[in-house]
N, C-alpha and C. Protein backbone atom coordinates (compact mmCIF):
# COMPACT_ATOMS: atom_id res chain seq x y z
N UNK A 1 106.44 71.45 107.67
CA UNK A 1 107.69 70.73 107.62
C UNK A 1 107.99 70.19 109.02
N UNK A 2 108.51 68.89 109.01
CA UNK A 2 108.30 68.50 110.55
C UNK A 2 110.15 68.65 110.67
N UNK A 3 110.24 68.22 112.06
CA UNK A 3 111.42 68.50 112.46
C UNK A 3 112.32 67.70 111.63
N UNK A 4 112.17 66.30 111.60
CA UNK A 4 113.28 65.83 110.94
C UNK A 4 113.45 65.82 109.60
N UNK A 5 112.65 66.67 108.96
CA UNK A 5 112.65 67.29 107.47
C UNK A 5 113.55 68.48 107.56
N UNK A 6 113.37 68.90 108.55
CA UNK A 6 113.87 70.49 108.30
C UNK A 6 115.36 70.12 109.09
N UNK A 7 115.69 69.25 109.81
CA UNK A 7 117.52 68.87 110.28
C UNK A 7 117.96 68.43 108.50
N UNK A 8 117.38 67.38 107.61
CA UNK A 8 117.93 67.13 107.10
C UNK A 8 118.12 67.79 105.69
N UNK A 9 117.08 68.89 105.84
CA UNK A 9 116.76 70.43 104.64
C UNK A 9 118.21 70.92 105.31
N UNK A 10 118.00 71.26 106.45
CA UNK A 10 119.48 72.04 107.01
C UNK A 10 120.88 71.44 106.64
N UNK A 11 120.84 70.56 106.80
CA UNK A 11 122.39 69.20 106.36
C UNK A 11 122.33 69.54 105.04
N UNK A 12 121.84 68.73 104.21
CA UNK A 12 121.43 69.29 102.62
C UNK A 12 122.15 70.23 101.92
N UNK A 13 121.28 71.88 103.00
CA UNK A 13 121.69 73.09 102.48
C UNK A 13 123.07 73.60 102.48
N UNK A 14 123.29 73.33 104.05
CA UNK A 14 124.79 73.81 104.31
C UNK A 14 125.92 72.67 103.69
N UNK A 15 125.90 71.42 103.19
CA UNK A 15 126.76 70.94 103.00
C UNK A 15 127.19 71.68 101.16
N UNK A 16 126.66 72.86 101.00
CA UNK A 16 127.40 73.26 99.57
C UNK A 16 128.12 74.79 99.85
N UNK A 17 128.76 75.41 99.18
CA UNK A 17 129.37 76.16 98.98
C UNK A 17 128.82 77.34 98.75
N UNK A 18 127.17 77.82 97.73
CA UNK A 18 126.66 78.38 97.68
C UNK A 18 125.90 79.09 98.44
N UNK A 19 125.09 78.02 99.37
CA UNK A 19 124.10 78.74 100.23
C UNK A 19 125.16 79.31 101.63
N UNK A 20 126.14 78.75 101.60
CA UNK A 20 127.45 79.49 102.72
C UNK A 20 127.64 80.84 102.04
N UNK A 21 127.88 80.95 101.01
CA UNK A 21 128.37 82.59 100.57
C UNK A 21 127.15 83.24 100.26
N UNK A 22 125.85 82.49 100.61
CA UNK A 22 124.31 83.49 100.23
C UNK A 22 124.68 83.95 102.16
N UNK A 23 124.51 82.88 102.86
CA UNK A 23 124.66 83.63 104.23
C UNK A 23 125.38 84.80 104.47
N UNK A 24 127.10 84.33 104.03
CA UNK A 24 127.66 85.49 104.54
C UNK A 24 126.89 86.79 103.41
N UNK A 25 126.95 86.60 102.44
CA UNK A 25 126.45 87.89 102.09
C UNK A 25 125.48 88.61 102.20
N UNK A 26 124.36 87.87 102.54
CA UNK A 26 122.84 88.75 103.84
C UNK A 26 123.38 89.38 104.43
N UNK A 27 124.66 88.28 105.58
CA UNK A 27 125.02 88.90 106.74
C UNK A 27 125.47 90.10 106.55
N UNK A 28 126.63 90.05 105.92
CA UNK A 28 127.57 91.20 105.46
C UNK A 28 126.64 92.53 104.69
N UNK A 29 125.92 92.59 104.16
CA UNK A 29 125.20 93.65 103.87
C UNK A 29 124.18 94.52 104.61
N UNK A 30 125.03 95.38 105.20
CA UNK A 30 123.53 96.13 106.02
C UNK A 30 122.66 97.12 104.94
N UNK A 31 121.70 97.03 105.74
CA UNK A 31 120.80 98.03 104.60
C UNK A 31 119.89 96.61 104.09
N UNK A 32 119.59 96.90 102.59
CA UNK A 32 118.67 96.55 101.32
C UNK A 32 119.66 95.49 100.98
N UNK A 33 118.83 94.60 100.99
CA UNK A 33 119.25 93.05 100.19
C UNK A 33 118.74 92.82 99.13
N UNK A 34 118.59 92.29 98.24
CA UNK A 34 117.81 91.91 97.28
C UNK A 34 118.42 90.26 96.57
N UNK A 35 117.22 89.79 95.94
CA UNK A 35 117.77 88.50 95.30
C UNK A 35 118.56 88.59 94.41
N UNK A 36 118.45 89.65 93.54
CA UNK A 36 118.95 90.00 92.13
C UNK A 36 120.71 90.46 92.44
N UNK A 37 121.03 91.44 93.70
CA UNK A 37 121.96 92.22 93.77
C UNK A 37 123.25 90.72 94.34
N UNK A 38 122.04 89.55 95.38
CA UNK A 38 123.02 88.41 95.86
C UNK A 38 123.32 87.41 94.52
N UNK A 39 122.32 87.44 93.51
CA UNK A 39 123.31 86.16 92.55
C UNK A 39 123.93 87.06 91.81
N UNK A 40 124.36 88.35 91.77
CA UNK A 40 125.50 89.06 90.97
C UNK A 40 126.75 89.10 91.94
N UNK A 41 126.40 89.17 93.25
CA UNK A 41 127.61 89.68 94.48
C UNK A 41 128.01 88.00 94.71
N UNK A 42 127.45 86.34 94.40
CA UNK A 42 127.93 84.82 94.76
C UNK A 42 128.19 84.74 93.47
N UNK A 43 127.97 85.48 92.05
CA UNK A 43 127.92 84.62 90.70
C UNK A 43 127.04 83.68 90.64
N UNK A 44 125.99 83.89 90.87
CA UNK A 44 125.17 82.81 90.99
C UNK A 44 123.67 82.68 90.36
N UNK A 45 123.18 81.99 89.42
CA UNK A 45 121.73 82.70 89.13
C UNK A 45 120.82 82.59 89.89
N UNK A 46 120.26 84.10 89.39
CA UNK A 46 119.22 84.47 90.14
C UNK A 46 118.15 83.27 90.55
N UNK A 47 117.89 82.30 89.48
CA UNK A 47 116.65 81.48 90.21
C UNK A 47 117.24 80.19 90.92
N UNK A 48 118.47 80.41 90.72
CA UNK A 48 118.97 79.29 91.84
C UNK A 48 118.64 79.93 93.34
N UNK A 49 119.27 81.19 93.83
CA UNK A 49 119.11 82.27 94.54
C UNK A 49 117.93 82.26 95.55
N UNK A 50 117.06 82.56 94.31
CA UNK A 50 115.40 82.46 94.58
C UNK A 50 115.30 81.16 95.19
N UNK A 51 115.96 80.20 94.58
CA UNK A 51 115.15 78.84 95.66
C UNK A 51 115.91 78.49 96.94
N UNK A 52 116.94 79.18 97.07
CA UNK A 52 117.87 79.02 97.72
C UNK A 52 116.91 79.71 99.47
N UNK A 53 116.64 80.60 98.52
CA UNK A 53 116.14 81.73 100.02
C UNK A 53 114.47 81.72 100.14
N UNK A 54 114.12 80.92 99.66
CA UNK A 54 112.55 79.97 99.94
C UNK A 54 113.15 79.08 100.64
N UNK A 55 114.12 77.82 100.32
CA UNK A 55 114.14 76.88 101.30
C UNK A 55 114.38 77.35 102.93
N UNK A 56 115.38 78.55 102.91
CA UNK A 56 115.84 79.28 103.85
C UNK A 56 115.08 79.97 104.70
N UNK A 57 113.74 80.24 103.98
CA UNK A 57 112.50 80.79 104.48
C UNK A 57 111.94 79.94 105.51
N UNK A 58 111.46 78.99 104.77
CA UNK A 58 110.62 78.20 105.29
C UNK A 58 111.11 77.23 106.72
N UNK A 59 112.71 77.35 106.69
CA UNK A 59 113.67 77.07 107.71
C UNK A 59 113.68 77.91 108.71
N UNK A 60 113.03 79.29 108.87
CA UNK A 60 113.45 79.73 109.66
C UNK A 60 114.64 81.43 109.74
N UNK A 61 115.49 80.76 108.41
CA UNK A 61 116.87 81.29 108.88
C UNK A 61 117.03 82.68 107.86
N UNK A 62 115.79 83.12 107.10
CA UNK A 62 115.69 84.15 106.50
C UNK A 62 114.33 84.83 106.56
N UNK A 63 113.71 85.82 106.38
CA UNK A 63 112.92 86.59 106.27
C UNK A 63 112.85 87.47 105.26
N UNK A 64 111.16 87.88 104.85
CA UNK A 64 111.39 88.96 103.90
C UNK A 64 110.35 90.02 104.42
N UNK A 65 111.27 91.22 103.58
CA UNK A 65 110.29 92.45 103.84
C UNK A 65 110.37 93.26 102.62
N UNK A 66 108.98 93.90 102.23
CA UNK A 66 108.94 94.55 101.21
C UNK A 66 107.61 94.17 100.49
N UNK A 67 107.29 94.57 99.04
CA UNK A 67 106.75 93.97 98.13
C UNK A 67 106.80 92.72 97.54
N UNK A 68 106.06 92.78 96.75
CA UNK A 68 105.77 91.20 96.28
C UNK A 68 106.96 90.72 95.03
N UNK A 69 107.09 92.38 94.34
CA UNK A 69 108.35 91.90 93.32
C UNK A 69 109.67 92.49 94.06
N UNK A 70 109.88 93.52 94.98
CA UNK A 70 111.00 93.57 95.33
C UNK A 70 111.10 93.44 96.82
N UNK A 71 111.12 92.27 97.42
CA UNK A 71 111.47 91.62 98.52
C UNK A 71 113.12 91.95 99.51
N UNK A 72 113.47 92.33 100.35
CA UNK A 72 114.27 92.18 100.92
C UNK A 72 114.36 91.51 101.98
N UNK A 73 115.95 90.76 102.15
CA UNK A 73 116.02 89.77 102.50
C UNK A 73 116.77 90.00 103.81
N UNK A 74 116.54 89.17 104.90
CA UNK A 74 117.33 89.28 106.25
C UNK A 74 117.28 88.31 107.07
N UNK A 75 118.84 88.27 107.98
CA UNK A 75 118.55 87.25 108.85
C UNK A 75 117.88 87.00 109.81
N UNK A 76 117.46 85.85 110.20
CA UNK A 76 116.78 85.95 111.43
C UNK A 76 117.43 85.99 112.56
N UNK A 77 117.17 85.85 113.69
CA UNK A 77 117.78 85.45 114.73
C UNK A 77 118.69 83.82 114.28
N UNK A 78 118.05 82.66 114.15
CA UNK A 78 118.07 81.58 114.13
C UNK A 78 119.28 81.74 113.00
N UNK A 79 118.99 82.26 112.09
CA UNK A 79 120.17 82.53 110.73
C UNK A 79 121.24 83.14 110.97
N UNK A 80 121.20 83.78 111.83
CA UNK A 80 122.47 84.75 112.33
C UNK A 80 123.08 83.64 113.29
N UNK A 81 122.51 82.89 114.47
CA UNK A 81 123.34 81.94 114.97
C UNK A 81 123.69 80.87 114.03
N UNK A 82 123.25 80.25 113.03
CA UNK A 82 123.77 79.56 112.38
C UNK A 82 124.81 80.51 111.24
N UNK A 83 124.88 81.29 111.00
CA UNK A 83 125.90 82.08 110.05
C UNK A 83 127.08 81.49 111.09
N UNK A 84 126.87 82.28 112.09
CA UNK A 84 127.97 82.49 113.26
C UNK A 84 128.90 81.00 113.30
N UNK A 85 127.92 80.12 113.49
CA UNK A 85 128.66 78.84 113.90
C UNK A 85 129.16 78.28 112.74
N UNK A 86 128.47 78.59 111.49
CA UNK A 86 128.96 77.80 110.07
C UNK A 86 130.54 78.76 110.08
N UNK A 87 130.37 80.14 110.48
CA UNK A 87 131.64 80.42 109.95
C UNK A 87 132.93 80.29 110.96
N UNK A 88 132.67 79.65 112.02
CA UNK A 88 133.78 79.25 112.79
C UNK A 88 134.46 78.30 112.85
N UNK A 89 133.47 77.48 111.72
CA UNK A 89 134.53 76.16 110.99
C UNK A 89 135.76 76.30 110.80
């Protein structure tokens, strides 16, 4: 993904409502994340979720750890400064 794919993946993402309350709720959860536990905690389905935190991946601004079916999810560095600044709007 070259840079000006991934500014305008970023614009894209954050201009909705959803992937803002997938952030805060990574953020806000210490411990075990999971995909399944965040589209029950946004109302949101799960395979929206799922693509939500692939695009997020591949951005940079999430990470996973775990297995192949139960993945946990966290911020990165890069995701945590952008949480930070999205939520000082």
């Amino acid at each position: 993904m070259t840079e000006s794919d991934s500014k305008k993946w970023t614009r894209k993402l954050f201009l909705h409502e959803k992937p803002f309350m997938l952030l805060q709720a990574i953020s806000s959860n210490e411990g075990r994340v999971y995909s399944a536990m965040m589209s029950k905690k946004i109302d949101c389905s799960y395979a929206y979720i799922v693509k939500l935190i692939k695009v997020m991946n591949r951005l940079g601004i999430t990470s996973f750890d775990g297995s192949k079916h139960k993945k946990m999810i966290r911020l990165t560095p890069k995701g945590k400064k952008i949480y930070k600044l999205l939520s000082e709007l």
